[in-house]
C-alpha atoms as a PDB file:
ATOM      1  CA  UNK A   1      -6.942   9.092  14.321  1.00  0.00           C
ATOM      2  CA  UNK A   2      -4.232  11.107  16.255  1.00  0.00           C
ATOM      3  CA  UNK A   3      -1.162   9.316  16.603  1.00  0.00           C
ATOM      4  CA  UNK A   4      -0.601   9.083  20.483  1.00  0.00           C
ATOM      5  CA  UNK A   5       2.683   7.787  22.219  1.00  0.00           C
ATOM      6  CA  UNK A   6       2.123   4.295  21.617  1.00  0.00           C
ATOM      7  CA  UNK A   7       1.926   5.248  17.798  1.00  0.00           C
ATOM      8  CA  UNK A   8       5.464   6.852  18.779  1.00  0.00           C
ATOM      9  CA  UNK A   9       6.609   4.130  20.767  1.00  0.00           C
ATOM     10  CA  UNK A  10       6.220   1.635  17.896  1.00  0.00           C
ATOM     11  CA  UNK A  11       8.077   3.701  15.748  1.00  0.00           C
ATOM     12  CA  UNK A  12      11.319   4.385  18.207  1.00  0.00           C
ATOM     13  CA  UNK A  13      14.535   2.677  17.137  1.00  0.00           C
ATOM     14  CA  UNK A  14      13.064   1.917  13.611  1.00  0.00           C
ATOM     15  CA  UNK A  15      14.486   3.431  10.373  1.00  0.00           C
ATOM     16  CA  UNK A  16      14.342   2.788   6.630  1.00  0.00           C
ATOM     17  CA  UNK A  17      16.946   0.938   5.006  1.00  0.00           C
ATOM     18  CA  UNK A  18      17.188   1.012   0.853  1.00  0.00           C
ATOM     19  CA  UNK A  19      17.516  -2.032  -0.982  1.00  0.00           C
ATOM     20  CA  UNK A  20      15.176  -3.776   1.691  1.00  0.00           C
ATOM     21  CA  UNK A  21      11.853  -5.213   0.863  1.00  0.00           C
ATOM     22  CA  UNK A  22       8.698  -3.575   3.404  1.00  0.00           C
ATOM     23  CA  UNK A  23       5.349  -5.436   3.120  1.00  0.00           C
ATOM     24  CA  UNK A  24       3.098  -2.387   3.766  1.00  0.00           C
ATOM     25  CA  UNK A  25      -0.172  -2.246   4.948  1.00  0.00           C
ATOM     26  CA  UNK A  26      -2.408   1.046   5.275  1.00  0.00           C
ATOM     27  CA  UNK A  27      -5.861   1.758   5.882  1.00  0.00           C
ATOM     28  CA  UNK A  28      -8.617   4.110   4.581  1.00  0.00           C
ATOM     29  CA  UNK A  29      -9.484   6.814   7.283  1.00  0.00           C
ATOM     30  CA  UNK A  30     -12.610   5.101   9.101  1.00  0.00           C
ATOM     31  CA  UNK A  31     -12.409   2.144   6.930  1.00  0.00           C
ATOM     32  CA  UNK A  32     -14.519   3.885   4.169  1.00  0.00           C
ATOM     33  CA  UNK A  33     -14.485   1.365   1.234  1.00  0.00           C
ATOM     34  CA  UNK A  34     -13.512   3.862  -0.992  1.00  0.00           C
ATOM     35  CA  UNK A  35     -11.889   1.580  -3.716  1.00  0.00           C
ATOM     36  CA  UNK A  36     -15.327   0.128  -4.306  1.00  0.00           C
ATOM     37  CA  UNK A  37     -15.515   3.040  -6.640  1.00  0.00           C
ATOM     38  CA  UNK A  38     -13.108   1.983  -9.887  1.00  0.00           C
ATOM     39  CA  UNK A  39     -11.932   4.990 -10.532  1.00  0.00           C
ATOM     40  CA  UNK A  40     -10.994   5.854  -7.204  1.00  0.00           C
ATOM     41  CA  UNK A  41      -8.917   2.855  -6.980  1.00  0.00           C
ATOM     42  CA  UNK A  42      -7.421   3.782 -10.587  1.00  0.00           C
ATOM     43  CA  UNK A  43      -6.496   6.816  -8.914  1.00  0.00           C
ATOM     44  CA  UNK A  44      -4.562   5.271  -5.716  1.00  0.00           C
ATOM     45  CA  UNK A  45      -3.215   2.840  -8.726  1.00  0.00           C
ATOM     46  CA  UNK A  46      -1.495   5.362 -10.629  1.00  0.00           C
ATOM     47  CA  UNK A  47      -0.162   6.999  -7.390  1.00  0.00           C
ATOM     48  CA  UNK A  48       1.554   3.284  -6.563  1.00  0.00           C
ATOM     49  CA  UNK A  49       3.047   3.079 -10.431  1.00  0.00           C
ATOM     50  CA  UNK A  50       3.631   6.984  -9.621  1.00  0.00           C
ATOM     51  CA  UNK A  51       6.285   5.846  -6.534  1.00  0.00           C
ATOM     52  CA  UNK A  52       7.844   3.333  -9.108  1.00  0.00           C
ATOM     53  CA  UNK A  53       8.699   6.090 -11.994  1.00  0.00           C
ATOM     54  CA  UNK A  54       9.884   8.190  -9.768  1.00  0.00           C
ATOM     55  CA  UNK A  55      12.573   5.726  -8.720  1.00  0.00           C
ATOM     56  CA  UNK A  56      11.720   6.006  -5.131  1.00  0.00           C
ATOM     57  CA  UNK A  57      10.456   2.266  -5.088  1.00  0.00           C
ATOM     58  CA  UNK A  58      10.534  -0.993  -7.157  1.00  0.00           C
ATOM     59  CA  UNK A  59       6.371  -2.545  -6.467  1.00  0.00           C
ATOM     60  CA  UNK A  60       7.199  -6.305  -5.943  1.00  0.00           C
ATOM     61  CA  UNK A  61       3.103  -6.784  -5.751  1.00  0.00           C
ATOM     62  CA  UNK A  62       0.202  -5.108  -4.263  1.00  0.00           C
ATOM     63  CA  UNK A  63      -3.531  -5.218  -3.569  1.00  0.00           C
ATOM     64  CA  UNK A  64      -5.682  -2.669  -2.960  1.00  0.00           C
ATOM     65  CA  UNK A  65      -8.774  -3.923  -1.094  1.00  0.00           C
ATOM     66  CA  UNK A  66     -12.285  -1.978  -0.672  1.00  0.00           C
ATOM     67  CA  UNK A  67     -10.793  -0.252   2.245  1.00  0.00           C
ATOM     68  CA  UNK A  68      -7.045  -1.363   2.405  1.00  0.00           C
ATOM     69  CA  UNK A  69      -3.582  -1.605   0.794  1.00  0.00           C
ATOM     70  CA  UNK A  70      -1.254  -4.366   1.350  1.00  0.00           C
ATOM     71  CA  UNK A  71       2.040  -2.976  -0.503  1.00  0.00           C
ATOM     72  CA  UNK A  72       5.269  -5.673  -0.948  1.00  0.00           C
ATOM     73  CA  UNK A  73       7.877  -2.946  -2.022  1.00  0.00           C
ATOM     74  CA  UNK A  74      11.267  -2.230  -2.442  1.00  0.00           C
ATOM     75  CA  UNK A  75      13.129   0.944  -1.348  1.00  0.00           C
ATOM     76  CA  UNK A  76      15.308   1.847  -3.810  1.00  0.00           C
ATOM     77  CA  UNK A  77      18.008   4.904  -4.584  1.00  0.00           C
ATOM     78  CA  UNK A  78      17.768   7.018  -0.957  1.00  0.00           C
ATOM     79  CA  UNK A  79      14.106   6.952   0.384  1.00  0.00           C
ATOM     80  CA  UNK A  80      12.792   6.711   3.880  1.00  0.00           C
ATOM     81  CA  UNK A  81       9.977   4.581   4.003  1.00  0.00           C
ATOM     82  CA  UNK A  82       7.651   7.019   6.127  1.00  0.00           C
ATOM     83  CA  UNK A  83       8.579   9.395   3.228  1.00  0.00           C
ATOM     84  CA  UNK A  84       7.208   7.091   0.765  1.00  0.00           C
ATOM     85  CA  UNK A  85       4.294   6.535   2.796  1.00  0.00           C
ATOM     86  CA  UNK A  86       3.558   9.612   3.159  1.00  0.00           C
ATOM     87  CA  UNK A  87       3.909  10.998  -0.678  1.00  0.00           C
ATOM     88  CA  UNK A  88       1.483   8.059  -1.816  1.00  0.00           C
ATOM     89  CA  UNK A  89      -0.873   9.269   0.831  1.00  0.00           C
ATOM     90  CA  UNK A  90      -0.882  12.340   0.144  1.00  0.00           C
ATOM     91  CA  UNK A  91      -1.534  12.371  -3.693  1.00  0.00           C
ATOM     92  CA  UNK A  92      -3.677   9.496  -4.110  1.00  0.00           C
ATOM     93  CA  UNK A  93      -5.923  11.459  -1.145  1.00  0.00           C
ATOM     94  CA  UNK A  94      -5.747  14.120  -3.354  1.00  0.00           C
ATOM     95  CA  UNK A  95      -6.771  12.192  -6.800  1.00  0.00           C
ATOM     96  CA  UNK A  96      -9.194   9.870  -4.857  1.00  0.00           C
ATOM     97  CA  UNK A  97     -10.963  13.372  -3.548  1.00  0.00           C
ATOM     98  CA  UNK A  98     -11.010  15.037  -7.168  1.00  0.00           C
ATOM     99  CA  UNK A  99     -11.986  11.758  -8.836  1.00  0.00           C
ATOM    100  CA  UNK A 100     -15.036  11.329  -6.024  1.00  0.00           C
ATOM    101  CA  UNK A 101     -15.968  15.006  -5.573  1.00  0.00           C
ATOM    102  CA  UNK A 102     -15.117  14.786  -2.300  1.00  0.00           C
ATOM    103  CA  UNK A 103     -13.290  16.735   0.750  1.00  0.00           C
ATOM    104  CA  UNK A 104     -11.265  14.885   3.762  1.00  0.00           C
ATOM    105  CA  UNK A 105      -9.147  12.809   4.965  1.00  0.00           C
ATOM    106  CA  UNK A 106      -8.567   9.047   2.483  1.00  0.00           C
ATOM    107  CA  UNK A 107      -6.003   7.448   4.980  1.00  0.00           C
ATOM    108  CA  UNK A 108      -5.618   7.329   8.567  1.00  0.00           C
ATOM    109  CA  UNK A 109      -2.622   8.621   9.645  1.00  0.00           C
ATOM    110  CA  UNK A 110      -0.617   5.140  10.565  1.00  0.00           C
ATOM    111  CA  UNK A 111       0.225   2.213   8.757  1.00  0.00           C
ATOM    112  CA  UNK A 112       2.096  -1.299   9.285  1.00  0.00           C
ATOM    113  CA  UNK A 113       5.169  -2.580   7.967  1.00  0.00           C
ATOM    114  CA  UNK A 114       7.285  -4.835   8.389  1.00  0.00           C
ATOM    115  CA  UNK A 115      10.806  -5.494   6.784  1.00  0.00           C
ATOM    116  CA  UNK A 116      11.160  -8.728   5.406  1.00  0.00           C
ATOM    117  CA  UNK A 117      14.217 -10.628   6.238  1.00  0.00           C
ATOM    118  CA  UNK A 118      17.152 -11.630   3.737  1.00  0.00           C
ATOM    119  CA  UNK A 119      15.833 -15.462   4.039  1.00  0.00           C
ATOM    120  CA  UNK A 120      11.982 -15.189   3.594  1.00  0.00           C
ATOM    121  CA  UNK A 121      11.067 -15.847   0.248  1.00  0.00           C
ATOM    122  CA  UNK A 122       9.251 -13.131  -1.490  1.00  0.00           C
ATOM    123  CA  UNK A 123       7.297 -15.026  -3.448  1.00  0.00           C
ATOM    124  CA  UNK A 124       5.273 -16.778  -0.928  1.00  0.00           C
ATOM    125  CA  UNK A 125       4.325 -13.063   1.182  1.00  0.00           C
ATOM    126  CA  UNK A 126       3.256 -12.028  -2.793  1.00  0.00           C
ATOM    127  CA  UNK A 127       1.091 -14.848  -3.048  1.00  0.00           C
ATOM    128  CA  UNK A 128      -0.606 -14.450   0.646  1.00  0.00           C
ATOM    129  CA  UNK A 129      -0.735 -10.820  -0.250  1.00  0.00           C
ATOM    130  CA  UNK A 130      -2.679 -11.206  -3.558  1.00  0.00           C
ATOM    131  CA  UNK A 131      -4.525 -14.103  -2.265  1.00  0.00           C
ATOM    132  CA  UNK A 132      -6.492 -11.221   0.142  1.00  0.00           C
ATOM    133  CA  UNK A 133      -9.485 -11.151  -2.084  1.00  0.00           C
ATOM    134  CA  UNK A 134     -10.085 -14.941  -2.405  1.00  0.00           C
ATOM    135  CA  UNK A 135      -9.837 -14.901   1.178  1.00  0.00           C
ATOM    136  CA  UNK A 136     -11.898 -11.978   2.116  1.00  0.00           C
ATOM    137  CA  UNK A 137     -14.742 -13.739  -0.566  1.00  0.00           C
ATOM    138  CA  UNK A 138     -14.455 -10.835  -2.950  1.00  0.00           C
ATOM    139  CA  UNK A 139     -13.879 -13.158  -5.501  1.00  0.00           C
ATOM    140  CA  UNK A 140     -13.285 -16.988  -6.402  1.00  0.00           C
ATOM    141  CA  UNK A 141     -10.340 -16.936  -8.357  1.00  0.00           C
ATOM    142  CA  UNK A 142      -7.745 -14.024  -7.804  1.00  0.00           C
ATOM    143  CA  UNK A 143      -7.915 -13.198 -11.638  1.00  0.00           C
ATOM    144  CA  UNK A 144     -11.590 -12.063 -11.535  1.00  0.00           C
ATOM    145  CA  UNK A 145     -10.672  -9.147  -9.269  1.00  0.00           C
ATOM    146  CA  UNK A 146      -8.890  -6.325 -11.314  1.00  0.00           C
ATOM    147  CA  UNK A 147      -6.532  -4.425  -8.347  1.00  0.00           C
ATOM    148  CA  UNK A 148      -3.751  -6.553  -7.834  1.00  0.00           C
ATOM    149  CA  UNK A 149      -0.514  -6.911  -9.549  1.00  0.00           C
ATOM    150  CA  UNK A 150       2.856  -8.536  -8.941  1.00  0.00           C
ATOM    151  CA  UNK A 151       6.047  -8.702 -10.972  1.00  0.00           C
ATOM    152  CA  UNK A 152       6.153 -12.643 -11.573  1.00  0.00           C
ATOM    153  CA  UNK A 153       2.916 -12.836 -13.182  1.00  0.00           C
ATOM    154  CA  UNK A 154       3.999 -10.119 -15.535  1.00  0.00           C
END
């Protein structure tokens, strides 16, 4: 996917602010269901915890789906959240190709955010966002599928 201008357009005006909470959502190039493979989405896991250790984000929850991420994340310290985006992109493509024996692109090149206000309640977008397998009929109860996570079930 080549980003054209209304790629552009969506992004004009916009900027990253640290300390705010982003609920993320990015898609595998093609919508290849990649993460079918478990070690492939081990590998796009450990990129996520990766972002954390590295102090450029605090992971409020996340799922990765067979051909999606839904991200609820923090910026913290000095990052730019196209920055993050693109350094989690960039190396989990890279694990995700080693781990599958594979060339090419993982992502596409865009993906949605949106910056959650001071007033909505974190809690309820982590719940929608980790309900996504139940609701997609991956699963019938959210703890039988094993690539989720979210701090207040920790």
């Amino acid at each position: 996917m080549v980003r054209g201008a209304g790629h552009r357009a969506l992004r004009k005006g916009r900027f990253s602010e640290p300390g705010r909470t982003y609920l993320v959502t990015t898609v595998t190039h093609a919508r290849r269901p990649l993460f079918l493979d478990l070690y492939a989405a081990r590998s796009a896991i450990a990129e996520l915890k990766r972002c954390q250790t590295e102090g450029e984000a605090e992971s409020l929850a996340w799922v990765l789906m067979p051909d999606h991420l839904h991200w609820l994340v923090t910026l913290t310290g000095r990052p730019q959240l196209g920055r993050l985006m693109q350094r989690f992109k960039s190396r989990s493509a890279i694990a995700i190709n080693r781990r599958l024996g594979r060339e090419g692109k993982v992502w596409q090149s865009a993906y949605h955010d949106h910056g959650l206000r001071r007033n909505e309640d974190l809690q309820a977008a982590a719940r929608y966002l980790v309900g996504n397998p139940l609701r997609a009929g991956l699963v019938e109860q959210i703890g039988d599928y094993p690539h989720w996570d979210a701090v207040w079930v920790r």
